[in-house]
N, C-alpha and C. Protein backbone atom coordinates (compact mmCIF):
# COMPACT_ATOMS: atom_id res chain seq x y z
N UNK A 1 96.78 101.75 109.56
CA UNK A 1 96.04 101.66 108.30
C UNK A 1 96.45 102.82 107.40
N UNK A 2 96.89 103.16 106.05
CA UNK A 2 97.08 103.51 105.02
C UNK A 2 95.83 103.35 103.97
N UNK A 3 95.49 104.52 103.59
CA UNK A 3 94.44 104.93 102.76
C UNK A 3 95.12 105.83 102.17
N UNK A 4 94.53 105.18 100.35
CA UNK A 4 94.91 105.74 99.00
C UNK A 4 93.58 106.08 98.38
N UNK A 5 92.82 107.22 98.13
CA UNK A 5 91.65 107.71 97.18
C UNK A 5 91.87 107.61 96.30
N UNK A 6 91.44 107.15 95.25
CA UNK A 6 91.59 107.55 93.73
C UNK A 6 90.28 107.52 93.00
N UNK A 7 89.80 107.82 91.48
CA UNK A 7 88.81 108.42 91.19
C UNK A 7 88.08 109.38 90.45
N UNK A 8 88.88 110.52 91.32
CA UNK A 8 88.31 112.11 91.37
C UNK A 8 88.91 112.05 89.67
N UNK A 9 88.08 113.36 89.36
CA UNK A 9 88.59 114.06 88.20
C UNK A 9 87.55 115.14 88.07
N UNK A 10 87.31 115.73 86.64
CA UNK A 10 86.37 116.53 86.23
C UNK A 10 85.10 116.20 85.31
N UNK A 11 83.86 116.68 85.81
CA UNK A 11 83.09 116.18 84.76
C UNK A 11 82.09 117.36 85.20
N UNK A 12 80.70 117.23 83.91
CA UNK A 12 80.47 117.82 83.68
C UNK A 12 78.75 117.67 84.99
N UNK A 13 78.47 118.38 84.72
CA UNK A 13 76.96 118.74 85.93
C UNK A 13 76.05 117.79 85.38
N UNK A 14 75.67 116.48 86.20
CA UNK A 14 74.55 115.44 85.91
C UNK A 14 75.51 114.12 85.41
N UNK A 15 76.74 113.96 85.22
CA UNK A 15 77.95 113.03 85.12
C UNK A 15 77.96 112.55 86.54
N UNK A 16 78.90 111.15 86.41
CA UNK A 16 78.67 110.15 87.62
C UNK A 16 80.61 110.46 87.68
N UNK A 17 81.04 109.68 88.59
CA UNK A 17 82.27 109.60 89.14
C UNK A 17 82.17 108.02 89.88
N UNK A 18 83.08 107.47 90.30
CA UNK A 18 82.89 106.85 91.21
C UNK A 18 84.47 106.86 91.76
N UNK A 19 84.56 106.73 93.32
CA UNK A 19 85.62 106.99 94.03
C UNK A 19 86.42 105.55 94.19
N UNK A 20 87.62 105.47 94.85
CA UNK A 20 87.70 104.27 95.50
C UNK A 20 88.73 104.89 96.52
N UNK A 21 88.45 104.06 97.64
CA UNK A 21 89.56 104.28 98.63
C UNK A 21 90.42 102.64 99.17
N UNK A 22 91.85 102.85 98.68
CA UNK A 22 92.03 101.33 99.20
C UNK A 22 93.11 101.54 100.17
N UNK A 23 92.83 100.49 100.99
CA UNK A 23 93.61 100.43 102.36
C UNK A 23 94.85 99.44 102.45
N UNK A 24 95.52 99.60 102.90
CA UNK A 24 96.86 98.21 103.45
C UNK A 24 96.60 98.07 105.36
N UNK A 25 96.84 97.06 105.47
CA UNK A 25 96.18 96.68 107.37
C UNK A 25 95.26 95.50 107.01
N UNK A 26 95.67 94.51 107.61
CA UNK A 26 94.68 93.73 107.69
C UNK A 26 93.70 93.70 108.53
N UNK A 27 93.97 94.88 109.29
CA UNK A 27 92.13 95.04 110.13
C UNK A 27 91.69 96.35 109.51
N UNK A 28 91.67 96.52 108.29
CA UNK A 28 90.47 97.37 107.80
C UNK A 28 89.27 96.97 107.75
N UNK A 29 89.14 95.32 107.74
CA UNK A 29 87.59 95.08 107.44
C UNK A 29 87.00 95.13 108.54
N UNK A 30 87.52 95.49 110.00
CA UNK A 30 86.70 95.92 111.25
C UNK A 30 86.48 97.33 111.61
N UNK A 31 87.06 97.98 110.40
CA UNK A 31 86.21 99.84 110.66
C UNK A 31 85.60 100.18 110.22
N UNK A 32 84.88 100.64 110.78
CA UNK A 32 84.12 101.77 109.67
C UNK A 32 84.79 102.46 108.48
N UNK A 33 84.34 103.24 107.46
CA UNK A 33 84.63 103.65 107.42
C UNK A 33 83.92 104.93 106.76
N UNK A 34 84.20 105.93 106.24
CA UNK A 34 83.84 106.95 105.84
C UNK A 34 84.32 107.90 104.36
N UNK A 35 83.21 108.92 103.84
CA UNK A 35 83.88 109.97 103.20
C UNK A 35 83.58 111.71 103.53
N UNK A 36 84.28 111.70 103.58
CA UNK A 36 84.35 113.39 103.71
C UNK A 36 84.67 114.25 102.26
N UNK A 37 84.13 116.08 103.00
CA UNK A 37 84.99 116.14 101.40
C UNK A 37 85.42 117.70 102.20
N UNK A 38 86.26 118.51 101.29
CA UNK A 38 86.25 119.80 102.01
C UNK A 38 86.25 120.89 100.70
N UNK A 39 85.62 121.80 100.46
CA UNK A 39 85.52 122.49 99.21
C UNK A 39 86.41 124.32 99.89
N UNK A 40 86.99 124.26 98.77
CA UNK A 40 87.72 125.68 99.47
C UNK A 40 87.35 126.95 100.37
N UNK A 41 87.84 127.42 101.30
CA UNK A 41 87.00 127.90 102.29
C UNK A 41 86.00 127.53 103.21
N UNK A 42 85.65 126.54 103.09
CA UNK A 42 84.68 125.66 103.59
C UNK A 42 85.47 124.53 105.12
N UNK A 43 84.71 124.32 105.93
CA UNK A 43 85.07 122.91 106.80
C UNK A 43 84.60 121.81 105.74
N UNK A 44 85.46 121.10 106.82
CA UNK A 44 85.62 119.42 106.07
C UNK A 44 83.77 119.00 106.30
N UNK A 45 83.46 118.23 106.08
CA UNK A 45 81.33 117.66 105.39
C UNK A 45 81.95 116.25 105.62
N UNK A 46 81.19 115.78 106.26
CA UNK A 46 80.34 114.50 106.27
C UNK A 46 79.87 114.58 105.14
N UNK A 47 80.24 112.89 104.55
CA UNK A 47 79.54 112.97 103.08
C UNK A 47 78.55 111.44 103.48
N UNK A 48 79.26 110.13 103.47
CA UNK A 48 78.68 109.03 103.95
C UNK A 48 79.41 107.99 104.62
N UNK A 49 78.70 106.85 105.01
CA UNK A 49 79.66 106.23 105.87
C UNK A 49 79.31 104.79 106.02
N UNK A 50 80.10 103.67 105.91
CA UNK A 50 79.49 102.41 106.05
C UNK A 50 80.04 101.76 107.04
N UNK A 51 79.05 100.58 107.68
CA UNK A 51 79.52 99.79 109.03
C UNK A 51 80.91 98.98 108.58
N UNK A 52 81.79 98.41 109.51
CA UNK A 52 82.78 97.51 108.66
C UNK A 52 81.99 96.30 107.81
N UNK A 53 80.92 95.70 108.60
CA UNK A 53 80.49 94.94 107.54
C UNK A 53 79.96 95.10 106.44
N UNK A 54 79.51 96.21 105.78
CA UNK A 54 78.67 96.94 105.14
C UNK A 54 77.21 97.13 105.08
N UNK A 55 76.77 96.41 105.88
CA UNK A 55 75.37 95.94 106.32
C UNK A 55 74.52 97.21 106.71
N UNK A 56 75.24 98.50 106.98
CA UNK A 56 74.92 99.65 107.63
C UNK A 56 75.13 100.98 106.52
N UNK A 57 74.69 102.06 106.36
CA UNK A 57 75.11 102.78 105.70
C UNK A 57 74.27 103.91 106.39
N UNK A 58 75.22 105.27 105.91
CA UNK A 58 74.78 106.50 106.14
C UNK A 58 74.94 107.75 105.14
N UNK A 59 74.09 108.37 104.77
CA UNK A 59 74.43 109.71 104.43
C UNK A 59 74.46 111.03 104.75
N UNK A 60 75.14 112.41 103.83
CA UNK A 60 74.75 113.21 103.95
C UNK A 60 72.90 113.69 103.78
N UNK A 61 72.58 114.51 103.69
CA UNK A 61 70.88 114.42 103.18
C UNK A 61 71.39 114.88 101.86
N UNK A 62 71.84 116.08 101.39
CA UNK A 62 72.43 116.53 99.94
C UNK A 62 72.35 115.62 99.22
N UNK A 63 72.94 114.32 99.56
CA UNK A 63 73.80 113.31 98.65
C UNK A 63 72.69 111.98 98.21
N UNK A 64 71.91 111.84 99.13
CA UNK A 64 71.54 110.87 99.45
C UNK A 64 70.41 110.62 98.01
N UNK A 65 70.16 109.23 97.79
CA UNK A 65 69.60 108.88 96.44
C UNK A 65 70.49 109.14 94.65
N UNK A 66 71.85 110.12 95.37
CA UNK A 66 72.76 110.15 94.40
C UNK A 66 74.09 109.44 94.30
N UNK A 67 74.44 109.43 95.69
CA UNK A 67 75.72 108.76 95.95
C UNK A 67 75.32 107.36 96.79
N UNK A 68 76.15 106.79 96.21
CA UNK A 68 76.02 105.57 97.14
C UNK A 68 77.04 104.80 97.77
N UNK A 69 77.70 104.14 98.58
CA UNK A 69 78.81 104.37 99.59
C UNK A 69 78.89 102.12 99.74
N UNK A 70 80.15 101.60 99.71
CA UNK A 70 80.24 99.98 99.45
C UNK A 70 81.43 99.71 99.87
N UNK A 71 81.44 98.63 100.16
CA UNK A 71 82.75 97.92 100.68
C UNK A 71 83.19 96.71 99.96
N UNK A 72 84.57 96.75 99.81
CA UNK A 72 84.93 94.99 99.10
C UNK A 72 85.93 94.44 100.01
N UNK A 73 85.39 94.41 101.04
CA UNK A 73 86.82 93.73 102.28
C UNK A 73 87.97 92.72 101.80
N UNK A 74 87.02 91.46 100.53
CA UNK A 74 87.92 91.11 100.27
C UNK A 74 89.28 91.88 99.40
N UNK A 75 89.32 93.05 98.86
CA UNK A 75 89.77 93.60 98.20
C UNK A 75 90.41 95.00 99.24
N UNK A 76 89.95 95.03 100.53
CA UNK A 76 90.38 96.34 101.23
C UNK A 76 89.88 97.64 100.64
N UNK A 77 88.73 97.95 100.11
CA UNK A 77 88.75 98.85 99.30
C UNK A 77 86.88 99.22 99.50
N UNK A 78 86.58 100.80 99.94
CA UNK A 78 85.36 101.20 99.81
C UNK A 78 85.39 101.96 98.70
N UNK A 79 84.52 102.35 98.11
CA UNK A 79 84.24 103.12 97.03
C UNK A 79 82.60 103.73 97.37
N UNK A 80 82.83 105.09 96.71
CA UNK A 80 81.38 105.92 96.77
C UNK A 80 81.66 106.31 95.09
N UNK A 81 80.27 105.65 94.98
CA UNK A 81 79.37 105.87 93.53
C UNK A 81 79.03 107.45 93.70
N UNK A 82 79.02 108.17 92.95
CA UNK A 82 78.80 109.80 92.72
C UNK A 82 77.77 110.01 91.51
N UNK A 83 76.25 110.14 91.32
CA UNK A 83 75.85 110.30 90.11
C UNK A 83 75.13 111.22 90.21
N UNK A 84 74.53 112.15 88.39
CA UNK A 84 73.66 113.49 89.13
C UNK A 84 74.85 114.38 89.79
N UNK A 85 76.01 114.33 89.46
CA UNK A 85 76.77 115.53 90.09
C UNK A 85 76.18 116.66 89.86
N UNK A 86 76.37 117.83 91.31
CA UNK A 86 76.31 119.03 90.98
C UNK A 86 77.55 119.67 91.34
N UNK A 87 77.45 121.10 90.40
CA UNK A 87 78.62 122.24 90.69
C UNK A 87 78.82 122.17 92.69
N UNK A 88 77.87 122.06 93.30
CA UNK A 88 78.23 121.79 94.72
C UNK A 88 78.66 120.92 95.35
N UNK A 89 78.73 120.13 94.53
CA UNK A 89 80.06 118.43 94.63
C UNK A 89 80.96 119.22 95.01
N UNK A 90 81.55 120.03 93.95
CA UNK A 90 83.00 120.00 93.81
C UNK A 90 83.84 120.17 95.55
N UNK A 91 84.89 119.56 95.36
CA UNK A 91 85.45 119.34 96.71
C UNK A 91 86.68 118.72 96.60
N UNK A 92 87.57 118.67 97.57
CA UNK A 92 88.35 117.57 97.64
C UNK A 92 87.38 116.41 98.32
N UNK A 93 87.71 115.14 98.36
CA UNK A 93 87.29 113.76 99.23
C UNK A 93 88.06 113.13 99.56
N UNK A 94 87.40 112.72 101.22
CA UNK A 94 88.70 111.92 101.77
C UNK A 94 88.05 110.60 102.16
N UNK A 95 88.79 109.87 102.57
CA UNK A 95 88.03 108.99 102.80
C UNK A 95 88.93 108.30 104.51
N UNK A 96 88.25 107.71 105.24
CA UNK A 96 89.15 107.99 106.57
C UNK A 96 88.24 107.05 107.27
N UNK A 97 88.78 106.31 108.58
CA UNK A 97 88.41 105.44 109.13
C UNK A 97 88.43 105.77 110.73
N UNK A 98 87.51 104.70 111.19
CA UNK A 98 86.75 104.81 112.57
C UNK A 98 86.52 103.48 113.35
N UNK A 99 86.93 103.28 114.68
CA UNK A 99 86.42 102.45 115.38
C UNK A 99 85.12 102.83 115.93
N UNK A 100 84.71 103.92 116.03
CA UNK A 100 83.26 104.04 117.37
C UNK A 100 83.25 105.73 117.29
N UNK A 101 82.38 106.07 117.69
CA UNK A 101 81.57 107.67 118.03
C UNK A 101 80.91 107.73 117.24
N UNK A 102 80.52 109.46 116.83
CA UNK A 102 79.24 109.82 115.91
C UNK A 102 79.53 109.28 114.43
N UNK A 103 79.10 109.18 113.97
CA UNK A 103 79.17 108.86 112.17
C UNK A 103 79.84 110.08 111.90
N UNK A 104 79.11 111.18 111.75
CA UNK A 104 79.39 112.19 110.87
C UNK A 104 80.80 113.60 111.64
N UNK A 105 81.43 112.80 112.95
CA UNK A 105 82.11 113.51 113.43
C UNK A 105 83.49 113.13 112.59
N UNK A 106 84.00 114.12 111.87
CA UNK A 106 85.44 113.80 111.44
C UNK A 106 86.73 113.84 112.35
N UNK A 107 86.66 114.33 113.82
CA UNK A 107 87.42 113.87 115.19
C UNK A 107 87.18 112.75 115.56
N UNK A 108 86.69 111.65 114.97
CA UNK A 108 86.16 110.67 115.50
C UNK A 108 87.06 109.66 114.52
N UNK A 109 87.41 109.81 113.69
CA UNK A 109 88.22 109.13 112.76
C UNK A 109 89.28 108.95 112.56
N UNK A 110 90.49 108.15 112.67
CA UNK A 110 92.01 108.40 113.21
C UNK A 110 92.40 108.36 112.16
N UNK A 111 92.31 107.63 110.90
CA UNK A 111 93.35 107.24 109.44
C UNK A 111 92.47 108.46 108.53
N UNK A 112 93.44 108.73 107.77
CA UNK A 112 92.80 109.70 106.56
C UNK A 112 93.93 109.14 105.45
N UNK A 113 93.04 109.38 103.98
CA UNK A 113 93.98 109.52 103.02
C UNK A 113 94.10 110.77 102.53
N UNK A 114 95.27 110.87 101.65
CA UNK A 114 95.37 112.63 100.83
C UNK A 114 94.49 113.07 100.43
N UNK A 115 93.39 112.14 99.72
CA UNK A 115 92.14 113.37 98.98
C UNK A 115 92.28 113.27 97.72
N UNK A 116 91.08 112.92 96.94
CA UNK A 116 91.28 113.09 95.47
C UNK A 116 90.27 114.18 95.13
N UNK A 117 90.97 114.97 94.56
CA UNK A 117 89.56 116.23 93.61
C UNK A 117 88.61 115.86 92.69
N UNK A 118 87.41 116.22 93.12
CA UNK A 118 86.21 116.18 92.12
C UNK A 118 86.23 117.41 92.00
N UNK A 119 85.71 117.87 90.71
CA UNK A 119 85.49 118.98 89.89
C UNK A 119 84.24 118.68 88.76
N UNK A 120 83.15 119.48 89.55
CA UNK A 120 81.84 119.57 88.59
C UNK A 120 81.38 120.56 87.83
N UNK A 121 81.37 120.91 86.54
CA UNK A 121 81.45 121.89 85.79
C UNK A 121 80.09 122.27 85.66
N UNK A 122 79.58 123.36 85.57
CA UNK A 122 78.14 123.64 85.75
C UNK A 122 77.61 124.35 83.81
């Protein structure tokens, strides 16, 4: 599986974003999958995470009621809604996939893409 983020950019504190991550594999629509993010100096964060069917979802607590996390299988492609940004967004995000273990373990996830930058201006 191959994962491409795109998305990210800069905006300003209380501005929305929305991500997308799209995949090539025709068994993406049986993973999970996930976003992470990693802000400089920092470890990589659990951000959220949806079942392959999408029927399931998870968040960070930070995030949660702001971001919201979707799947378009027919399209290969999850996307996380970002709104209410704060200056503590800012991060890279990845977005990366999973057959099974913890949700929020990023060893648990074998595919990653490069990462697109969010940048929240305060």
């Amino acid at each position: 599986v191959q994962l491409v983020e795109s998305g990210g950019g800069l905006v300003q504190a209380g501005g929305s974003l929305r991500l997308s991550c799209a995949a090539s594999g025709r068994t993406f629509s049986t993973y999970r999958t996930g976003w992470f993010r990693q802000a400089p100096g920092k470890e990589r964060e659990f951000v959220a995470a949806i079942s392959w069917s999408g029927g399931n979802t998870w968040y960070l607590d930070s995030v949660k009621g702001r971001f919201t996390i979707s799947r378009d299988n027919a399209k290969n492609t999850v996307y996380l809604q970002m709104n209410s940004l704060k200056a503590e967004d800012t991060a890279v995000y990845y977005c990366a996939v999973s057959v099974a273990g913890p949700i929020g373990s990023a060893a648990q996830y074998g595919y990653w893409g490069q990462g697109t930058q969010v940048t929240v201006s305060s």
